[in-house]
ModelCIF file with pLDDT and N, C-alpha, C, O atoms, coordinates in Angstrom:
data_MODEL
#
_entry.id   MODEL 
#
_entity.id                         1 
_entity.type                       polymer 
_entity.pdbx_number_of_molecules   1 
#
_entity_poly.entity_id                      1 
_entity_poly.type                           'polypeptide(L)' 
_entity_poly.nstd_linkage                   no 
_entity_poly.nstd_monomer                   no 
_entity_poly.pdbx_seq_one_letter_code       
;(UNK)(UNK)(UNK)(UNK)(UNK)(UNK)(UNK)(UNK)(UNK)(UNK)(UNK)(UNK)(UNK)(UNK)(UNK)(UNK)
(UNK)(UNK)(UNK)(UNK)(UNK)(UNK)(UNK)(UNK)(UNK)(UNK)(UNK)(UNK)(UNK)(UNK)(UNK)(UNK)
(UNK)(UNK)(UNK)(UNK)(UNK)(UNK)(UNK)(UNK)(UNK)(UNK)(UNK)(UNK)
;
_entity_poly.pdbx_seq_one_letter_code_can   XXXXXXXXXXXXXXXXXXXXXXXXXXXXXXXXXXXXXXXXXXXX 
_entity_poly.pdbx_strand_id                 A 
#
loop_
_entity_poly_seq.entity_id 
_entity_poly_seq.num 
_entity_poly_seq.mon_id 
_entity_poly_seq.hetero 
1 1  UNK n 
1 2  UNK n 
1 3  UNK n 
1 4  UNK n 
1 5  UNK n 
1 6  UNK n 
1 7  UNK n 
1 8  UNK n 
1 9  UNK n 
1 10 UNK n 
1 11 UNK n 
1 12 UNK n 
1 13 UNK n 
1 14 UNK n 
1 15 UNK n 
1 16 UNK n 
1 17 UNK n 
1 18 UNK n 
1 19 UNK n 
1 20 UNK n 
1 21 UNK n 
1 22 UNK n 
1 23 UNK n 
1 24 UNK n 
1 25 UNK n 
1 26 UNK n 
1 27 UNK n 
1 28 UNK n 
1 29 UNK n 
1 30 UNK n 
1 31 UNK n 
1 32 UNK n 
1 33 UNK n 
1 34 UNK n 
1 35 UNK n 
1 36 UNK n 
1 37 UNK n 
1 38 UNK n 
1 39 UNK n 
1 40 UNK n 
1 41 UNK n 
1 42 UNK n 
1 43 UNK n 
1 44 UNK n 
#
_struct_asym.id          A 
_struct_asym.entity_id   1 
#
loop_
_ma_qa_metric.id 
_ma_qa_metric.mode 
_ma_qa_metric.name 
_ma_qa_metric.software_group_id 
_ma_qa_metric.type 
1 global pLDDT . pLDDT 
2 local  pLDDT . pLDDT 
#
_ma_qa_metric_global.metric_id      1 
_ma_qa_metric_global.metric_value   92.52 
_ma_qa_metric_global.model_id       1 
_ma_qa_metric_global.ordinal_id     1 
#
loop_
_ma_qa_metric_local.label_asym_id 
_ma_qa_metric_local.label_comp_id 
_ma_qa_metric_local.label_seq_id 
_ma_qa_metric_local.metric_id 
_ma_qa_metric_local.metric_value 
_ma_qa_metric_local.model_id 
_ma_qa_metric_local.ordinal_id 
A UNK 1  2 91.00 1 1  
A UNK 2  2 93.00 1 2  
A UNK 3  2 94.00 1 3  
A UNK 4  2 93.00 1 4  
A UNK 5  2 93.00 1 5  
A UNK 6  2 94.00 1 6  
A UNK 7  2 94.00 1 7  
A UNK 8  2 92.00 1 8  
A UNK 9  2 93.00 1 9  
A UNK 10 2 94.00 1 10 
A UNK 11 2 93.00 1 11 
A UNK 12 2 91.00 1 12 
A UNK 13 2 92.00 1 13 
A UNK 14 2 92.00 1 14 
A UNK 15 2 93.00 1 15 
A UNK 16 2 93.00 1 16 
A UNK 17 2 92.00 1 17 
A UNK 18 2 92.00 1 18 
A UNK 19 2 92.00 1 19 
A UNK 20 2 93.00 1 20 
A UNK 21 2 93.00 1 21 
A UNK 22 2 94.00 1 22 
A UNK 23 2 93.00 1 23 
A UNK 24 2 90.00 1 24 
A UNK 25 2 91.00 1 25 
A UNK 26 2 91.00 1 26 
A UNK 27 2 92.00 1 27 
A UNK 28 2 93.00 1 28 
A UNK 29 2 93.00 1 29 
A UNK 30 2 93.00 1 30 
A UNK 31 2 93.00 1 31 
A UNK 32 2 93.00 1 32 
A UNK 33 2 93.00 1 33 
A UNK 34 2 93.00 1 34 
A UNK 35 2 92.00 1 35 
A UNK 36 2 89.00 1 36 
A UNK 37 2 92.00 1 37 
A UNK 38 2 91.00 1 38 
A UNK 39 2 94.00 1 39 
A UNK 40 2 92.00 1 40 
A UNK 41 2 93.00 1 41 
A UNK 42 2 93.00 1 42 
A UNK 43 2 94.00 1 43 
A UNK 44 2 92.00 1 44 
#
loop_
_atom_site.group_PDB 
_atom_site.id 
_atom_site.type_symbol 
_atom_site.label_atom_id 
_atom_site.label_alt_id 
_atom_site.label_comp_id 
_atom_site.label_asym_id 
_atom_site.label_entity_id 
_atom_site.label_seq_id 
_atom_site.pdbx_PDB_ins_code 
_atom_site.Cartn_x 
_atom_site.Cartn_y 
_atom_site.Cartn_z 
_atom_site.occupancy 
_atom_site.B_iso_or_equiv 
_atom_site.pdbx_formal_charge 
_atom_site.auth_seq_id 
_atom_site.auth_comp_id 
_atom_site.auth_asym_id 
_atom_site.auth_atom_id 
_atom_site.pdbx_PDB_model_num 
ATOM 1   N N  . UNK A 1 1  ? 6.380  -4.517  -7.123 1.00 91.00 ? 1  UNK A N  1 
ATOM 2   C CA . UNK A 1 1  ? 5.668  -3.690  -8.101 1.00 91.00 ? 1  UNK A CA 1 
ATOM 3   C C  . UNK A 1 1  ? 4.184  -3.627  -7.775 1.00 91.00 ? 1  UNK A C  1 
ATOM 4   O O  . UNK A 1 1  ? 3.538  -2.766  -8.373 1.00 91.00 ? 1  UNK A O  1 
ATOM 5   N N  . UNK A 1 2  ? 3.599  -4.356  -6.979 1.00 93.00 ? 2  UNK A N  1 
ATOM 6   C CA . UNK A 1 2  ? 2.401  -4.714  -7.120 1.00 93.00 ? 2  UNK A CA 1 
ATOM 7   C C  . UNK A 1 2  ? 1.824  -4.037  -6.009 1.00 93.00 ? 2  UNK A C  1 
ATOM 8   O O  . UNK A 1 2  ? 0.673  -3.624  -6.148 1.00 93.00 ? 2  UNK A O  1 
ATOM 9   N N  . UNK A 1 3  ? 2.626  -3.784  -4.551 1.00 94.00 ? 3  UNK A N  1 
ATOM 10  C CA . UNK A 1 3  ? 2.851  -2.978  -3.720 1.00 94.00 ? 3  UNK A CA 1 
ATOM 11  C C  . UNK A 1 3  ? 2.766  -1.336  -4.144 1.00 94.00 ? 3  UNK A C  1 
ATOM 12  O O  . UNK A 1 3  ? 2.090  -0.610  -3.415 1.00 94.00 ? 3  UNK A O  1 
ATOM 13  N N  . UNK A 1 4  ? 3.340  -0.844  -5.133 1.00 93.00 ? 4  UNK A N  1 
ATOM 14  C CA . UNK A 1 4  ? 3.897  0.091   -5.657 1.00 93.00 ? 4  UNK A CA 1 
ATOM 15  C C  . UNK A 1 4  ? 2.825  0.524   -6.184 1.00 93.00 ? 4  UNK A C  1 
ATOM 16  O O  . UNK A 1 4  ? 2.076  1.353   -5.668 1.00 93.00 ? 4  UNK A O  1 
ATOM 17  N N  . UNK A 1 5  ? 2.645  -0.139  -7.507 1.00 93.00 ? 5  UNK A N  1 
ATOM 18  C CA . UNK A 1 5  ? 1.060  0.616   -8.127 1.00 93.00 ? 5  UNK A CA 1 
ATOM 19  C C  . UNK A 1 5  ? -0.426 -0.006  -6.997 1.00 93.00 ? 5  UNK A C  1 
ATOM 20  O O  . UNK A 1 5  ? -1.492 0.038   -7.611 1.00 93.00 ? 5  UNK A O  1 
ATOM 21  N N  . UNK A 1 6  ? -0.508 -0.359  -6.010 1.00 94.00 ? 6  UNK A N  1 
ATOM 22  C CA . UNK A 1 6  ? -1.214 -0.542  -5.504 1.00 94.00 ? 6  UNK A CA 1 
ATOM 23  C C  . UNK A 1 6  ? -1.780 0.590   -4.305 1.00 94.00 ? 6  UNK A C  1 
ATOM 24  O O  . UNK A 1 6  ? -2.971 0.849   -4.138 1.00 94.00 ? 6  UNK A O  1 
ATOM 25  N N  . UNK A 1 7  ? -0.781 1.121   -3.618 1.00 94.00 ? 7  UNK A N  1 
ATOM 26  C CA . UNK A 1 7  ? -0.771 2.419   -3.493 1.00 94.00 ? 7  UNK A CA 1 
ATOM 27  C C  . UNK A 1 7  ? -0.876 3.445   -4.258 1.00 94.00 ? 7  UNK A C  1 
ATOM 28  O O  . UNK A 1 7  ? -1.743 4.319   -4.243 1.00 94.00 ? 7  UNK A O  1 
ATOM 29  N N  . UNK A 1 8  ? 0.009  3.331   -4.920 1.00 92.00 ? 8  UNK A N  1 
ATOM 30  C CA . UNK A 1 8  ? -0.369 4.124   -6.231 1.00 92.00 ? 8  UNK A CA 1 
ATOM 31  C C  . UNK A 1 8  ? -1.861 4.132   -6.269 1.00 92.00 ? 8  UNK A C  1 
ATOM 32  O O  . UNK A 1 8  ? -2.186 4.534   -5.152 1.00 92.00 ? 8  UNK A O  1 
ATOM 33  N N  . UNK A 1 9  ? -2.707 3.948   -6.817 1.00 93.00 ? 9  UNK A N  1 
ATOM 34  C CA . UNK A 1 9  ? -4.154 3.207   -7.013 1.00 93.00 ? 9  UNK A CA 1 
ATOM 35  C C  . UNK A 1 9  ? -5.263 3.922   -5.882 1.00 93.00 ? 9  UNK A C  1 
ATOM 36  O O  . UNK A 1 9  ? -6.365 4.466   -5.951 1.00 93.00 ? 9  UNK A O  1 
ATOM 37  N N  . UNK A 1 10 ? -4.336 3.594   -4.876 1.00 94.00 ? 10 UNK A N  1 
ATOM 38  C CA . UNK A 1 10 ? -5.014 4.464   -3.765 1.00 94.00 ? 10 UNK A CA 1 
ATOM 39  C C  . UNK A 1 10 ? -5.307 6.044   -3.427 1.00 94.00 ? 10 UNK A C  1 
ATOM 40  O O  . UNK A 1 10 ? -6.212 6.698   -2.909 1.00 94.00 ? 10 UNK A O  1 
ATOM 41  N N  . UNK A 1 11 ? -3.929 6.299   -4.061 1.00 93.00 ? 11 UNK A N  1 
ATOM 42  C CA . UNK A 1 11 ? -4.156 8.030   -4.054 1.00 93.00 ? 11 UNK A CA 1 
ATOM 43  C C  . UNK A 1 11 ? -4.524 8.019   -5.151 1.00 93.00 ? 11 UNK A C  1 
ATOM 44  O O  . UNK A 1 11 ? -5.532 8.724   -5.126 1.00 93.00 ? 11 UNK A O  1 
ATOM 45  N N  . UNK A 1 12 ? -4.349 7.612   -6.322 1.00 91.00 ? 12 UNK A N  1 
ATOM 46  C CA . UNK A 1 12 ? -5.122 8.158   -7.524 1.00 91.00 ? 12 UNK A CA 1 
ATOM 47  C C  . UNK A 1 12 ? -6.603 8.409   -7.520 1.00 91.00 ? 12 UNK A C  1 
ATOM 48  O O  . UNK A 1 12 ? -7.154 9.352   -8.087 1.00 91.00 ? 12 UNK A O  1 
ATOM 49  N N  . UNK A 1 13 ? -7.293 7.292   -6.692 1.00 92.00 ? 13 UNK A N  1 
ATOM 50  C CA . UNK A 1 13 ? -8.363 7.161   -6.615 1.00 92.00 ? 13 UNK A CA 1 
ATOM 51  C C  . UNK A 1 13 ? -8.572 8.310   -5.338 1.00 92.00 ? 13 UNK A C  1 
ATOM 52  O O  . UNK A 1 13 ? -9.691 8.733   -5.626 1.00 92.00 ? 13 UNK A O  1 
ATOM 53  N N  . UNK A 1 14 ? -8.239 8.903   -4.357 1.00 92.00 ? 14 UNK A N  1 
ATOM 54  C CA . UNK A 1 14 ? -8.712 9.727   -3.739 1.00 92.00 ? 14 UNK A CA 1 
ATOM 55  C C  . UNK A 1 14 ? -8.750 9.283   -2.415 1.00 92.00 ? 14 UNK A C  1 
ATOM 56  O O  . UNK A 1 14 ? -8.799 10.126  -1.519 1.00 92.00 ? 14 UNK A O  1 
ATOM 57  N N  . UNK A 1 15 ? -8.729 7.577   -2.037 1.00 93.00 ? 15 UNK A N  1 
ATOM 58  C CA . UNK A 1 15 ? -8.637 7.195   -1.087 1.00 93.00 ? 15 UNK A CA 1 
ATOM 59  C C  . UNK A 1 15 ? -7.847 7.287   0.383  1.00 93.00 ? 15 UNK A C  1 
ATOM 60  O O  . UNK A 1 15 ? -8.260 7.115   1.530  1.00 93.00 ? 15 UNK A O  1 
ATOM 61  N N  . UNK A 1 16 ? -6.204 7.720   -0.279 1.00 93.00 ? 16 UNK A N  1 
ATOM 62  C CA . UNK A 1 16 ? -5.313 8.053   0.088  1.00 93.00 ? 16 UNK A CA 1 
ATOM 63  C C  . UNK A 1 16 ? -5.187 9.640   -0.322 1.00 93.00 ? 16 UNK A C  1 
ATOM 64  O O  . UNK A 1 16 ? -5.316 10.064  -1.470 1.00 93.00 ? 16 UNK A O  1 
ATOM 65  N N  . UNK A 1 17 ? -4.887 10.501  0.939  1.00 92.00 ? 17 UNK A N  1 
ATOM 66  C CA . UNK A 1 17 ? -4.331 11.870  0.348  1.00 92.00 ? 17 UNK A CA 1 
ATOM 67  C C  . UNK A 1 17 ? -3.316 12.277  1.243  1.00 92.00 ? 17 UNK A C  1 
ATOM 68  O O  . UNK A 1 17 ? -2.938 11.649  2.233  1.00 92.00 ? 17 UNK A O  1 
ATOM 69  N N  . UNK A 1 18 ? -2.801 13.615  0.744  1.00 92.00 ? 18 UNK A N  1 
ATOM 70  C CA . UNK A 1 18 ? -1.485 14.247  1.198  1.00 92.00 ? 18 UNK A CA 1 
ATOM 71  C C  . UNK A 1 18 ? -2.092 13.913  2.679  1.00 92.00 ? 18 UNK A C  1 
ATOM 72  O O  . UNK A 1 18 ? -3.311 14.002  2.824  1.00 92.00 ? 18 UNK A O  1 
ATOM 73  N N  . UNK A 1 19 ? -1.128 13.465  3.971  1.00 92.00 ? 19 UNK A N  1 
ATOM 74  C CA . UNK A 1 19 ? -1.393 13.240  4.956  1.00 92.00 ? 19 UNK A CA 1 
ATOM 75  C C  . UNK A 1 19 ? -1.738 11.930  5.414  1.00 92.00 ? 19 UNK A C  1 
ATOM 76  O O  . UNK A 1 19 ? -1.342 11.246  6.358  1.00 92.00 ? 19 UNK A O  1 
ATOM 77  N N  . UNK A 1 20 ? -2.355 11.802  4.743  1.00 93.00 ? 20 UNK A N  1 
ATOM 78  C CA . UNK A 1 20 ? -3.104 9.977   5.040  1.00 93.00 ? 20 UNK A CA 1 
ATOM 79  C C  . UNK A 1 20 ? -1.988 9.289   5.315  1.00 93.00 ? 20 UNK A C  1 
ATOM 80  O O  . UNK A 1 20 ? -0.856 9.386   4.840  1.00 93.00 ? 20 UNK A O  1 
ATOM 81  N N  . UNK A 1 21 ? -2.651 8.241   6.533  1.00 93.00 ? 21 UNK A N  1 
ATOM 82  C CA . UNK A 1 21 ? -1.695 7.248   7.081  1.00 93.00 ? 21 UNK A CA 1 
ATOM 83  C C  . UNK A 1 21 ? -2.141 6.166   6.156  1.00 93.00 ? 21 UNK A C  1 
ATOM 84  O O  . UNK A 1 21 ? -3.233 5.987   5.615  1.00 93.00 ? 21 UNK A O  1 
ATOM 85  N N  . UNK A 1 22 ? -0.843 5.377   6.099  1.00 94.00 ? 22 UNK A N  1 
ATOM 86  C CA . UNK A 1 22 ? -1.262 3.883   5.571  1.00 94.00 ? 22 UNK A CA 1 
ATOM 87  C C  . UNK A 1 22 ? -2.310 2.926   6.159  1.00 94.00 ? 22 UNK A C  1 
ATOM 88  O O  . UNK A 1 22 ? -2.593 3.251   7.312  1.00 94.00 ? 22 UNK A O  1 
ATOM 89  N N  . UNK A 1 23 ? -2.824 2.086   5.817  1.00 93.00 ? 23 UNK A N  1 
ATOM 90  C CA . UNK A 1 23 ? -3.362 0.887   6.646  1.00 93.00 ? 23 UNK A CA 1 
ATOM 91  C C  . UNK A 1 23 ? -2.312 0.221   7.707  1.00 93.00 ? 23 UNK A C  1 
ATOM 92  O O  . UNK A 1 23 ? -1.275 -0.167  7.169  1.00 93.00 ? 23 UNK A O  1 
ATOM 93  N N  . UNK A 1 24 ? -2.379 0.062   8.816  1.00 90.00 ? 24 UNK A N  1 
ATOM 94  C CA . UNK A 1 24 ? -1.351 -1.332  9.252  1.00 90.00 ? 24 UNK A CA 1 
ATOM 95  C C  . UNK A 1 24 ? -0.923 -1.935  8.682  1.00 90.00 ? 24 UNK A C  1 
ATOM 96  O O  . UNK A 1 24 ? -1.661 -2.401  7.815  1.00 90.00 ? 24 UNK A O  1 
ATOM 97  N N  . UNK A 1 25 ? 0.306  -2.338  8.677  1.00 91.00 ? 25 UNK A N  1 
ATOM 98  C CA . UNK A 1 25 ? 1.147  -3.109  7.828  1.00 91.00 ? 25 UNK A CA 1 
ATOM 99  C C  . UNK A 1 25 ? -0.028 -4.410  7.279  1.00 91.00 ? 25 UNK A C  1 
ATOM 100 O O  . UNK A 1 25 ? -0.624 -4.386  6.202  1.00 91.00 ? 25 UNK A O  1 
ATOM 101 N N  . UNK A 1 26 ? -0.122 -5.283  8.136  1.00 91.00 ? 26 UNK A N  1 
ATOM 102 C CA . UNK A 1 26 ? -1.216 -6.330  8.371  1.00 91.00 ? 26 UNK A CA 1 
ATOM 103 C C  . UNK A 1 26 ? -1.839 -6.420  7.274  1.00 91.00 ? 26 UNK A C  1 
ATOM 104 O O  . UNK A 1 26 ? -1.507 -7.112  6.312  1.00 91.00 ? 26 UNK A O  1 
ATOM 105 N N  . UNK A 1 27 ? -3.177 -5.423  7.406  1.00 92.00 ? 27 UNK A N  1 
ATOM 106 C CA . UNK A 1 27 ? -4.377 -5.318  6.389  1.00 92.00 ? 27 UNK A CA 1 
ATOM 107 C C  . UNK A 1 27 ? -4.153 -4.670  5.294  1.00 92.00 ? 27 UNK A C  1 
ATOM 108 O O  . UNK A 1 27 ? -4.946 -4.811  4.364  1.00 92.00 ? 27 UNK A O  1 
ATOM 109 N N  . UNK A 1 28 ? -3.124 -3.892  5.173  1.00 93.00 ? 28 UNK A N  1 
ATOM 110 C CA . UNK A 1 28 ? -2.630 -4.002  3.630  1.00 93.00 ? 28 UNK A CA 1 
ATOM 111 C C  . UNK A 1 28 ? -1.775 -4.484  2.729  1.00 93.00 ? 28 UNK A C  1 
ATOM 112 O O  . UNK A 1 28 ? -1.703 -4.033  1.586  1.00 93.00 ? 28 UNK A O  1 
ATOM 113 N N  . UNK A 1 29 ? -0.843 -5.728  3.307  1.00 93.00 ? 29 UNK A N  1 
ATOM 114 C CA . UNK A 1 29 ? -0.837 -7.016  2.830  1.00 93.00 ? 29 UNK A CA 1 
ATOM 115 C C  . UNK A 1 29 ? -1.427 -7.199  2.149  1.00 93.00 ? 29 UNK A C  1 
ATOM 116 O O  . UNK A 1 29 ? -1.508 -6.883  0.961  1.00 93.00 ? 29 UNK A O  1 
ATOM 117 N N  . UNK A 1 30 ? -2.329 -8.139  3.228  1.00 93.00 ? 30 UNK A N  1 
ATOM 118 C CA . UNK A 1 30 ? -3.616 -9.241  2.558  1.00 93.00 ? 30 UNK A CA 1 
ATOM 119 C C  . UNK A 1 30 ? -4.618 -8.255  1.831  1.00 93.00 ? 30 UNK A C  1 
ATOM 120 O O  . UNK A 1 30 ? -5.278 -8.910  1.024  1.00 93.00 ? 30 UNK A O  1 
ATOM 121 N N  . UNK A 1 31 ? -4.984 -6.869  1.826  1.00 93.00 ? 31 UNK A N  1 
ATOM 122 C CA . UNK A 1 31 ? -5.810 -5.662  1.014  1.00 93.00 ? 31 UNK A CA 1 
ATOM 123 C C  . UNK A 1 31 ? -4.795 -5.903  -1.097 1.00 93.00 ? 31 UNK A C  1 
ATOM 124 O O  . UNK A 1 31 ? -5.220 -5.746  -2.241 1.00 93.00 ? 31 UNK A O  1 
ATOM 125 N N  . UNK A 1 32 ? -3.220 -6.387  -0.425 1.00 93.00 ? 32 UNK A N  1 
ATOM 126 C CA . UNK A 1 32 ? -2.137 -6.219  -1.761 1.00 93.00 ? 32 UNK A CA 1 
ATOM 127 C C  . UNK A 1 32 ? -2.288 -7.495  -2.251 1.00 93.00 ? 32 UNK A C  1 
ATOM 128 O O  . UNK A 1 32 ? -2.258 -7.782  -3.448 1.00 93.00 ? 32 UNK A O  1 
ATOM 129 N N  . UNK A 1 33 ? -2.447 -8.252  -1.356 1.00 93.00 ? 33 UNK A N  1 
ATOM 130 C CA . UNK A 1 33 ? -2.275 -9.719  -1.588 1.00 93.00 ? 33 UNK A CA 1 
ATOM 131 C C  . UNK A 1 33 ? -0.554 -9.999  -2.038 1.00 93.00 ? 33 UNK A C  1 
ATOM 132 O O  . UNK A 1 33 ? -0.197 -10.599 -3.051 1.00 93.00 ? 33 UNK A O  1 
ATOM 133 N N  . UNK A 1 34 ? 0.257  -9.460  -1.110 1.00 93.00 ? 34 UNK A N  1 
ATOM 134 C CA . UNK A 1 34 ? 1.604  -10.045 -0.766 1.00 93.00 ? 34 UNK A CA 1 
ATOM 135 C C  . UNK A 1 34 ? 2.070  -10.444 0.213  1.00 93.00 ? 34 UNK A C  1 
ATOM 136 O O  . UNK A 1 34 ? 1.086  -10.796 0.865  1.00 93.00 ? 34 UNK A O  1 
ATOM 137 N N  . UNK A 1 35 ? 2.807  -10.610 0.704  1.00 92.00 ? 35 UNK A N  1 
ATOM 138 C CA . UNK A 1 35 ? 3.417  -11.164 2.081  1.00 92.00 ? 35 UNK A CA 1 
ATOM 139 C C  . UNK A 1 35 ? 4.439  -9.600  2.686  1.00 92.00 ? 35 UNK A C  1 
ATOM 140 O O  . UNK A 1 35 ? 4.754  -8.714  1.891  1.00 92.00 ? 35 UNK A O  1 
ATOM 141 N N  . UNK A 1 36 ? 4.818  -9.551  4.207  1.00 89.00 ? 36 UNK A N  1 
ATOM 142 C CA . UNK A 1 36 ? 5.087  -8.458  4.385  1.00 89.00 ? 36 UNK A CA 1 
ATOM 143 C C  . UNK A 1 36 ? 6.173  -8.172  4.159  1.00 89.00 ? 36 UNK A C  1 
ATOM 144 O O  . UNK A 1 36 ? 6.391  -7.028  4.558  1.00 89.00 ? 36 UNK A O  1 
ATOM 145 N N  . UNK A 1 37 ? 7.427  -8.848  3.487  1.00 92.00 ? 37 UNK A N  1 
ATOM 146 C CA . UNK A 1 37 ? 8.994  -8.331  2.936  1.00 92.00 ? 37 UNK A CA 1 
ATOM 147 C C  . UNK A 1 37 ? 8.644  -7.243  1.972  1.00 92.00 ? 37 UNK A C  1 
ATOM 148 O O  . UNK A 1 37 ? 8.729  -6.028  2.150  1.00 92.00 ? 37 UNK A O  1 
ATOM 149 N N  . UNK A 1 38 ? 8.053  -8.189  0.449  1.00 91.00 ? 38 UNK A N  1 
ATOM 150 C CA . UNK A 1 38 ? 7.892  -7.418  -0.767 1.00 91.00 ? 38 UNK A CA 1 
ATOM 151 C C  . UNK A 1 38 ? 7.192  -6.329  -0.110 1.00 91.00 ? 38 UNK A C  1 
ATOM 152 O O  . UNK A 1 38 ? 7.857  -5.310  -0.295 1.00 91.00 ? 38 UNK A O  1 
ATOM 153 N N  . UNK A 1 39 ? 5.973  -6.037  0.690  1.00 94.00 ? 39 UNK A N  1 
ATOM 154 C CA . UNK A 1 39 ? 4.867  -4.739  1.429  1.00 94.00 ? 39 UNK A CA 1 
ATOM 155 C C  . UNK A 1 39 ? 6.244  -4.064  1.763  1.00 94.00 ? 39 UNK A C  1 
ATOM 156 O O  . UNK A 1 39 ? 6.382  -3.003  1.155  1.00 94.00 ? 39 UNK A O  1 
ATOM 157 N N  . UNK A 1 40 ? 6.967  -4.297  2.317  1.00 92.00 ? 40 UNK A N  1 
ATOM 158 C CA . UNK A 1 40 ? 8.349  -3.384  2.837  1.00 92.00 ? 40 UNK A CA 1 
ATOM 159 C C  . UNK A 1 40 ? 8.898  -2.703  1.882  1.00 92.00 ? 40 UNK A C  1 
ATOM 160 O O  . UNK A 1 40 ? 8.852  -1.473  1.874  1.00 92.00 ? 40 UNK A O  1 
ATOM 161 N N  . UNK A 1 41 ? 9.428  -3.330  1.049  1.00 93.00 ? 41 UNK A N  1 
ATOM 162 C CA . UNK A 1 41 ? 10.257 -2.990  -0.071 1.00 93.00 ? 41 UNK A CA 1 
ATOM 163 C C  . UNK A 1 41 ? 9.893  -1.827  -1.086 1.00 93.00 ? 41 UNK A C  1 
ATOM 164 O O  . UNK A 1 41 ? 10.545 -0.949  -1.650 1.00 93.00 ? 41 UNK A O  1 
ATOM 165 N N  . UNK A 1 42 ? 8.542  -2.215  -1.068 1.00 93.00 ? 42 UNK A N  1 
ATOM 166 C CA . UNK A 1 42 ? 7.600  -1.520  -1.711 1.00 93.00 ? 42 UNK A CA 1 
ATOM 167 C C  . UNK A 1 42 ? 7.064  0.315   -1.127 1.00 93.00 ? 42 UNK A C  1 
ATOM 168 O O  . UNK A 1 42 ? 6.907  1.389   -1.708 1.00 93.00 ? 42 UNK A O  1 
ATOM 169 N N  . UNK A 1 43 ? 6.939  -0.167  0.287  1.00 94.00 ? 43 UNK A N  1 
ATOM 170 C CA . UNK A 1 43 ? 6.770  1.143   0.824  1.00 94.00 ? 43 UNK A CA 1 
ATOM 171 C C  . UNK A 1 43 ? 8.395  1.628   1.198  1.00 94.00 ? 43 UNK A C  1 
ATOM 172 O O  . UNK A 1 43 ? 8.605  2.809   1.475  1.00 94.00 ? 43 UNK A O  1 
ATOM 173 N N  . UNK A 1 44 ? 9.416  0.716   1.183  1.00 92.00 ? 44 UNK A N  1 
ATOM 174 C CA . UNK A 1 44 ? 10.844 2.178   1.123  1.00 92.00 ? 44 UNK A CA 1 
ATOM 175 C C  . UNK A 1 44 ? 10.906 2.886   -0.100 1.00 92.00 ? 44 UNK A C  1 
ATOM 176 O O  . UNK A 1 44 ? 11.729 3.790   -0.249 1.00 92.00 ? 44 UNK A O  1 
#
């Protein structure tokens, strides 16, 4: 969930838009502060 509205968060805010690539798996983890399964789960 935390994954979920955390992105979320990102396009709301403008940061993220139609097109935009994600961060590397990596730095948006530790940007989520989760580990990379739940980061998975989250972005299927």
């Amino acid at each position: 969930d935390v994954v979920i509205e955390g992105i979320k968060a990102m396009i709301l805010s403008g940061e993220l838009g139609p097109g935009s690539r994600l961060p590397v798996e990596k730095d948006l983890a530790v940007r989520l502060g989760v580990s990379r399964g739940p980061l998975r789960e989250g972005v299927r």
